[in-house]
Protein backbone atom coordinates (compact mmCIF):
# COMPACT_ATOMS: atom_id res chain seq x y z
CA UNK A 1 -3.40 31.69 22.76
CA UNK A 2 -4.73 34.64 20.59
CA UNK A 3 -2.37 37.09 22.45
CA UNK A 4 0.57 35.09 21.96
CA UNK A 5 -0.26 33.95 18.67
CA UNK A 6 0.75 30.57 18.94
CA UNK A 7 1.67 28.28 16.13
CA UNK A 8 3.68 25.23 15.60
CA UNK A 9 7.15 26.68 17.06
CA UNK A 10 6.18 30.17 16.63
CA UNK A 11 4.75 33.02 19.05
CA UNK A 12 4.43 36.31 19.53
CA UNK A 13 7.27 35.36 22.72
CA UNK A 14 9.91 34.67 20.35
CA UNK A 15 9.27 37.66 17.97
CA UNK A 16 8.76 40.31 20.66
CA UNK A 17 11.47 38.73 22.61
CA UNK A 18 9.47 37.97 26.29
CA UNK A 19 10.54 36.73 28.84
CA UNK A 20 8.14 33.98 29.99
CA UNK A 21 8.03 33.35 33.91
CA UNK A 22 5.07 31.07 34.39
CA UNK A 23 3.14 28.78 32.33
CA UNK A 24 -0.13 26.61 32.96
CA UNK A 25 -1.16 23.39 30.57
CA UNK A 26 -4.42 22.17 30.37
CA UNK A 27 -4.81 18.84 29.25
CA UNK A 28 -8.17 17.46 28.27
CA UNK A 29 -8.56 14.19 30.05
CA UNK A 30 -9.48 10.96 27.82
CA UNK A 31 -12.70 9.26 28.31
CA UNK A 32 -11.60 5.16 29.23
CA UNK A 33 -14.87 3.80 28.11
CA UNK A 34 -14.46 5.44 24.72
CA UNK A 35 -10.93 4.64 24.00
CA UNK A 36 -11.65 0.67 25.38
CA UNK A 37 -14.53 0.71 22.67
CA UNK A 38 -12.32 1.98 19.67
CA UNK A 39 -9.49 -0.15 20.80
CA UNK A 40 -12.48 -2.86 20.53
CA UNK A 41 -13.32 -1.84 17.56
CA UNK A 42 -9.60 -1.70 16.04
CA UNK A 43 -9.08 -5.11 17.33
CA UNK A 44 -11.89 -6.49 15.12
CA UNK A 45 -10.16 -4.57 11.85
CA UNK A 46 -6.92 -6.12 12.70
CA UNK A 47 -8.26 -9.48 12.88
CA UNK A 48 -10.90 -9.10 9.73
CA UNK A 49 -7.44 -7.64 7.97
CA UNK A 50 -5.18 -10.42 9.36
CA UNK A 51 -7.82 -13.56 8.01
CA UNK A 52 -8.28 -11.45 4.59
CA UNK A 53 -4.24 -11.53 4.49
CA UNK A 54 -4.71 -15.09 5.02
CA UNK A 55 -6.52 -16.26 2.63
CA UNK A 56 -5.33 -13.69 0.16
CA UNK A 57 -1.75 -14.94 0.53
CA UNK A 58 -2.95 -19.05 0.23
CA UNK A 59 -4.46 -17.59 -2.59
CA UNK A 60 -1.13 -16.00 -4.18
CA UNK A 61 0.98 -19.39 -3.29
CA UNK A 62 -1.74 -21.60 -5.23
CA UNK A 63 -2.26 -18.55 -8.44
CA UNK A 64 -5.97 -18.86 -7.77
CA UNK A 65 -5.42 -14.62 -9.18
CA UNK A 66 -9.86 -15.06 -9.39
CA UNK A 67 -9.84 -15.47 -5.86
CA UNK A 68 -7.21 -12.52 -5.18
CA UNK A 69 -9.32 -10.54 -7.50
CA UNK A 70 -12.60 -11.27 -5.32
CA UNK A 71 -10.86 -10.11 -2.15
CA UNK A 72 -9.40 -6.96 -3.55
CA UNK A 73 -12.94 -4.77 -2.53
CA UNK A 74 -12.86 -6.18 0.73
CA UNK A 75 -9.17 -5.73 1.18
CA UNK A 76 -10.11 -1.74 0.50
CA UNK A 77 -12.46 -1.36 2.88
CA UNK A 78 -10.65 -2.84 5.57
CA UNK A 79 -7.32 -0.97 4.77
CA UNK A 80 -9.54 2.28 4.75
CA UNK A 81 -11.03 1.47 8.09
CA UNK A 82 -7.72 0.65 9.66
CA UNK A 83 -6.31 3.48 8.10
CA UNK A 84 -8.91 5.79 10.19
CA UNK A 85 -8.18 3.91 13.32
CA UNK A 86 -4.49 4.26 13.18
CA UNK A 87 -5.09 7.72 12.44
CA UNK A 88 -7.20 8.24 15.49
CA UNK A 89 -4.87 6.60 17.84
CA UNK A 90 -1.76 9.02 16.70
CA UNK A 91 -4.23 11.50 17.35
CA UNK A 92 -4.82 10.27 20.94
CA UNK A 93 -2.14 8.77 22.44
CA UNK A 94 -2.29 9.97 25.65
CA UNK A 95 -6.15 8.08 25.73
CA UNK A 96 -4.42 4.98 24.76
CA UNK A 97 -2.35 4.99 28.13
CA UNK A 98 -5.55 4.45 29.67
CA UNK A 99 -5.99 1.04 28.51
CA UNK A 100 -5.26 -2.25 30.88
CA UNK A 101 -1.91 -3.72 30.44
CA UNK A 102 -3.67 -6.75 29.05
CA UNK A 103 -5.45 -5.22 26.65
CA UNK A 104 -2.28 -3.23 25.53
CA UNK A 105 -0.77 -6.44 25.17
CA UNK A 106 -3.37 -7.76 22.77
CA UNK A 107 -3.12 -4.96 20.61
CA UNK A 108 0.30 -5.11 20.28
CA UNK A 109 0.53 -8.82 19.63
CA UNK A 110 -2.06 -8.45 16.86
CA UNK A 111 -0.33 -5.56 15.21
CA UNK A 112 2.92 -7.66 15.14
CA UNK A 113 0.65 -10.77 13.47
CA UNK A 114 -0.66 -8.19 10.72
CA UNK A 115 2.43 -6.37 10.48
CA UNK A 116 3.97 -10.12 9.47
CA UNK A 117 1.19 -11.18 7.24
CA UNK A 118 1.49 -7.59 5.26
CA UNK A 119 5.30 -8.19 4.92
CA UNK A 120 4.59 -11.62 3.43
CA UNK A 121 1.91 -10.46 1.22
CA UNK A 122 4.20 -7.55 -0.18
CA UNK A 123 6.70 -10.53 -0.61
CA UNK A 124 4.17 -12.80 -2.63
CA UNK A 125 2.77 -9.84 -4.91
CA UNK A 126 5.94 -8.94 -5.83
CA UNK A 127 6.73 -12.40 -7.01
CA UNK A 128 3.62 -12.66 -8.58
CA UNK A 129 4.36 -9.87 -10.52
CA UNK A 130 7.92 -10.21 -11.27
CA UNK A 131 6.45 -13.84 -13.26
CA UNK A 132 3.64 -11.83 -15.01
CA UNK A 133 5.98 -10.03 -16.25
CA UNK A 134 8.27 -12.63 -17.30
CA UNK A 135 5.78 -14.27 -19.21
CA UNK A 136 4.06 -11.17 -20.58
CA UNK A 137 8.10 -10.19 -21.97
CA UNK A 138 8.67 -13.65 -23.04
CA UNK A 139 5.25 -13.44 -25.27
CA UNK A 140 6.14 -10.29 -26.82
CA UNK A 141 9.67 -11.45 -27.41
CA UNK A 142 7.88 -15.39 -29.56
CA UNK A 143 5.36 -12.41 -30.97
CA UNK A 144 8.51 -10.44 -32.33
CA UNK A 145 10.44 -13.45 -33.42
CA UNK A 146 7.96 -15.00 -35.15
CA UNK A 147 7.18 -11.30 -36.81
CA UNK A 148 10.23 -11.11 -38.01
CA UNK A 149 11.07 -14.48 -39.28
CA UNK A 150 7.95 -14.12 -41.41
CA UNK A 151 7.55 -10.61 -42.85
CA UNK A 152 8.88 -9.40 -46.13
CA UNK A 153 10.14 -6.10 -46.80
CA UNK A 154 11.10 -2.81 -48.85
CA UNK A 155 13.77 -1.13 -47.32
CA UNK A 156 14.22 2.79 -47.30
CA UNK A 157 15.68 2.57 -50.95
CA UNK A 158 12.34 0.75 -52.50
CA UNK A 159 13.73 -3.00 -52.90
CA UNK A 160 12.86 -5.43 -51.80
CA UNK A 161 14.71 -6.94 -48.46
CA UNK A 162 13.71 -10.26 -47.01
CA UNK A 163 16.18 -10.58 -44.21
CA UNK A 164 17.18 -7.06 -43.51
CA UNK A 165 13.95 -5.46 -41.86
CA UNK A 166 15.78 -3.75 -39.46
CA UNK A 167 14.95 -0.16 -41.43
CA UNK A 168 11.99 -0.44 -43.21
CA UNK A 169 10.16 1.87 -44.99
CA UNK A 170 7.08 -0.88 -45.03
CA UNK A 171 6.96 -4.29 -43.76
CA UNK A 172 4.50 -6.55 -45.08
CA UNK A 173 3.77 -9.60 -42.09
CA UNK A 174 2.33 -12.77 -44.02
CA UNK A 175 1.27 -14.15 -41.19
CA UNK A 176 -1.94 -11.83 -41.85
């Protein structure tokens, strides 16, 4: 590999021109045991992450936002875990090949479940955040209102303007 100075689609084959007449891969062979106990393993994450998705999307239908709040730690760890799992498993999938057909299956079937309950949740936190921000807009928009239907004030020419504060020098709220 040295010799050849192999890279991702480069060598020293292509460069020097050679003409290559035989070639020998080595594969490492995956260990079944150790793949069955990370698929295992994943399985658990999926299901911990489906349950969490669960109750955090009851919890976004009913705005019980303390509740989404409490899960939010949890919700990291468990999206960093089955971040490392999904990770190791593009790493390795020739060792995933090595799994039963039934346990295949499950994994699949699970991965579709979370896949749905992520979709959903991405649905109901965008709604949930499309309202805050109605409101939050709407509250600014009373605050201005109000603001301006109550403040006094000298214009850029130094007199005094009650309606027209729409280039102030100073604007005196009496609200205050």
């Amino acid at each position: 590999a040295e010799e050849l100075e192999l890279g991702y689609r480069t060598s020293n084959v292509l460069k020097n021109e050679y003409v290559v007449l035989e070639g020998v891969i080595a594969l490492k062979k995956g260990n079944k045991e150790e793949i069955k106990a990370k698929a295992a393993d994943y399985l658990d994450i999926v299901r911990s992450f489906s349950e969490l998705l669960r109750e955090e999307n009851d919890a976004l239908e009913k705005f019980e936002t303390d509740k989404v709040a409490a899960l939010y730690e949890q919700k990291v760890k468990l999206v960093t875990a089955y971040r490392s799992f999904v990770a190791f498993f593009i790493k390795n999938q020739e060792g995933l090949k090595l799994l039963d057909q039934e346990d295949k299956l499950t994994l699949r079937e699970e991965a579709l479940k979370l896949d749905e309950l992520q979709h959903e949740n991405s649905k109901l936190l965008q709604t949930r955040m499309k309202v805050s921000q109605t409101i939050m807009d709407s509250i600014v928009n009373l605050a201005k209102n109000r603001t301006k239907a109550c403040s006094t004030s000298y214009g850029s020419q130094g007199k005094y303007s009650p309606l027209d504060n729409s280039k102030n020098a100073i604007a005196i709220n009496r609200t205050l």
